[in-house]
Protein backbone atom coordinates (compact mmCIF):
# COMPACT_ATOMS: atom_id res chain seq x y z
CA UNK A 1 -47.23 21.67 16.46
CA UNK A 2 -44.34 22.44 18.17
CA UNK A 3 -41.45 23.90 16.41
CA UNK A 4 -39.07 24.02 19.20
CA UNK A 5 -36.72 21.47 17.31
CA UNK A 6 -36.32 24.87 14.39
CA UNK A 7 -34.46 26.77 17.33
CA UNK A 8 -30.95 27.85 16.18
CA UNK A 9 -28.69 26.18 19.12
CA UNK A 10 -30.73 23.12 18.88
CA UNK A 11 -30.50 22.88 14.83
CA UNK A 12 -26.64 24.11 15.41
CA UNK A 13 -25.78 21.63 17.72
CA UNK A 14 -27.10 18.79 15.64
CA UNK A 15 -24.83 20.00 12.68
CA UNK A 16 -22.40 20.32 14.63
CA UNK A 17 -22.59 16.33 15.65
CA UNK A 18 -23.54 15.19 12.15
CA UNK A 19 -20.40 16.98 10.65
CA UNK A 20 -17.96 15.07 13.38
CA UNK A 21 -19.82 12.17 12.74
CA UNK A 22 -19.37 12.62 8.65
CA UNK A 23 -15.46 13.41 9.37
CA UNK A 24 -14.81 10.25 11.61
CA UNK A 25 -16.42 7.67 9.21
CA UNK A 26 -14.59 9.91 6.32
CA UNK A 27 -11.39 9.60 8.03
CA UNK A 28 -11.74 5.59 9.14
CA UNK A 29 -12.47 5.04 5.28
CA UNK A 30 -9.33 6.91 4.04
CA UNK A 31 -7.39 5.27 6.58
CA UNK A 32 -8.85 1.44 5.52
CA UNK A 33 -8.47 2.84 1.75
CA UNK A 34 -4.31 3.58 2.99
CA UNK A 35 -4.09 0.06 4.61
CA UNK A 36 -5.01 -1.45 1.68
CA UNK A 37 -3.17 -0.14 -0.55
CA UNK A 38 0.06 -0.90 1.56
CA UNK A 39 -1.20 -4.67 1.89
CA UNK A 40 -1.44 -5.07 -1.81
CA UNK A 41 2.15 -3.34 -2.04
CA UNK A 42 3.59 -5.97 0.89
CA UNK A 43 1.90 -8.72 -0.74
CA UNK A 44 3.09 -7.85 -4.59
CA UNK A 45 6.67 -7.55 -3.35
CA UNK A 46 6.12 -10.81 -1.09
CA UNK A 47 5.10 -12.67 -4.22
CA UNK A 48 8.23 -11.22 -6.23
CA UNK A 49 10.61 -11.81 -3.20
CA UNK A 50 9.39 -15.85 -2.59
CA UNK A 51 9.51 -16.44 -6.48
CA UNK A 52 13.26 -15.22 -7.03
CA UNK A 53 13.80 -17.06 -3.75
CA UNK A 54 12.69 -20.13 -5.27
CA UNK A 55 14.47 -19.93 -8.19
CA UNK A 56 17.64 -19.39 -6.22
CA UNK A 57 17.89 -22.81 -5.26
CA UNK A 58 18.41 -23.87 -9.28
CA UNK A 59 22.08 -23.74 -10.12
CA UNK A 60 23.19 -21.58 -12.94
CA UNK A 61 23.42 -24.00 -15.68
CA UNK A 62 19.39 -25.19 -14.68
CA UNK A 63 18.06 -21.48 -15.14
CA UNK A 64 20.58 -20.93 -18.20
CA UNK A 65 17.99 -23.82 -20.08
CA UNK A 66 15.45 -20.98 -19.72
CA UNK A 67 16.84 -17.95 -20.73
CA UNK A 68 15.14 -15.83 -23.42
CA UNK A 69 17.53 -13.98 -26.24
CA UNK A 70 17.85 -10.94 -23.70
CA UNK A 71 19.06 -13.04 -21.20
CA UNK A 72 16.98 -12.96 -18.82
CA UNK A 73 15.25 -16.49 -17.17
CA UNK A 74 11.61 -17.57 -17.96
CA UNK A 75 11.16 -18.37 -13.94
CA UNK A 76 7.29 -19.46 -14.92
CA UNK A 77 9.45 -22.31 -17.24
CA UNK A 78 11.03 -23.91 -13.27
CA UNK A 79 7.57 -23.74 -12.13
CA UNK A 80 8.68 -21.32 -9.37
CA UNK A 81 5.89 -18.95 -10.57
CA UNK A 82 1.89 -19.15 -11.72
CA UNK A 83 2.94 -17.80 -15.30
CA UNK A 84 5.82 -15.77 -17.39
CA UNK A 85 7.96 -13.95 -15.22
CA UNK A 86 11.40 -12.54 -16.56
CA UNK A 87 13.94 -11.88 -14.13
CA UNK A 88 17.83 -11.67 -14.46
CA UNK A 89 20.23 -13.70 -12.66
CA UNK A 90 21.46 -10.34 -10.72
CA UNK A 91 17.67 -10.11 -9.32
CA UNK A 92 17.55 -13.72 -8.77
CA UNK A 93 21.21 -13.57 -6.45
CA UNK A 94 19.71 -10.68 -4.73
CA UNK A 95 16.77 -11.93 -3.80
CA UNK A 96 15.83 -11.46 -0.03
CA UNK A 97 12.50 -12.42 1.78
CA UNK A 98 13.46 -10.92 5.28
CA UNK A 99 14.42 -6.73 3.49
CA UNK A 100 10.49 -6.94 2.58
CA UNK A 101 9.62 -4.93 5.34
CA UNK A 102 12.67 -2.26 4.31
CA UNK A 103 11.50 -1.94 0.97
CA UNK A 104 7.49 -1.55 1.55
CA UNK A 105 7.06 0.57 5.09
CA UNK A 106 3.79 0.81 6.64
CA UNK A 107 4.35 5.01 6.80
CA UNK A 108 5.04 5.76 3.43
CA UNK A 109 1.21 4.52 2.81
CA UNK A 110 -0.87 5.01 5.39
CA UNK A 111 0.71 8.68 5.80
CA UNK A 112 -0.34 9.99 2.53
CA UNK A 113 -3.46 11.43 0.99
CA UNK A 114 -4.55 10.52 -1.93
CA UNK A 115 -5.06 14.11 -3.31
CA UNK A 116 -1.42 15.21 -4.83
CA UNK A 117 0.66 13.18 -2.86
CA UNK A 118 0.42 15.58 0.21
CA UNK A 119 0.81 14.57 3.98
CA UNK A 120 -2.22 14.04 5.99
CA UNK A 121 -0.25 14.71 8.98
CA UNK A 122 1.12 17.58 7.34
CA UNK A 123 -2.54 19.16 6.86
CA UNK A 124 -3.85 18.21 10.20
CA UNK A 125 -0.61 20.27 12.14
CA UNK A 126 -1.20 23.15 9.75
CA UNK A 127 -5.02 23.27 10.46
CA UNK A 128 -4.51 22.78 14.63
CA UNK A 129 -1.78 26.03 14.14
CA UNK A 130 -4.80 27.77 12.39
CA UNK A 131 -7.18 27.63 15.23
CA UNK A 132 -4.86 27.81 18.21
């Protein structure tokens, strides 16, 4: 039998490529994990943003039919929405499709870790200092 395979460069060397391999697919699966979490973000405050935009086009007196005691409009009542959604008539004036992209940005999500908030970025520049 040949145990050649058991020398310690060889057996090195294939650690060595199985732990860059095991960090690459670890870092592509934070990374989609990041995305996602941003696209369910954009796409919660799209949802928002296109039902207060809808109810903008009622006049006053139309939402006013479908306030609750706390003043605030049932917008699932105008059938701008699937189901209950409260809103008052300050959120409904300032409602905005196109500041989307100003409210949810791409960075603030795909530049954090998920363990205690820290930057990934942050962690990389701190280990390159490290080993330079």
């Amino acid at each position: 039998m040949d145990w050649d395979w058991l020398k310690p460069r060889i057996v090195m060397g294939v650690a060595v490529r199985l732990a860059f391999i095991v960090g690459v697919i670890a870092a592509a699966w934070s990374f989609v994990g990041m995305h996602w979490k941003y696209r369910h973000a954009y796409d919660s405050s799209y949802r928002i943003e296109a039902t207060l935009q809808c109810a903008k086009r009622f006049t006053e007196e139309e939402l006013a039919k479908h306030k609750n005691p706390f003043g605030l409009v049932d917008l699932g009542k105008t059938y701008c929405g699937p189901r209950a959604f409260l809103a008052s008539m300050e959120e409904i004036r300032g409602a905005d499709i196109e500041s989307i992209d100003d409210k949810v940005r791409y960075g603030d999500y795909v530049s954090e870790s998920d363990q205690g908030g820290r930057s990934l970025s942050r962690d990389l520049m701190r280990v390159g200092k490290r080993t330079a």
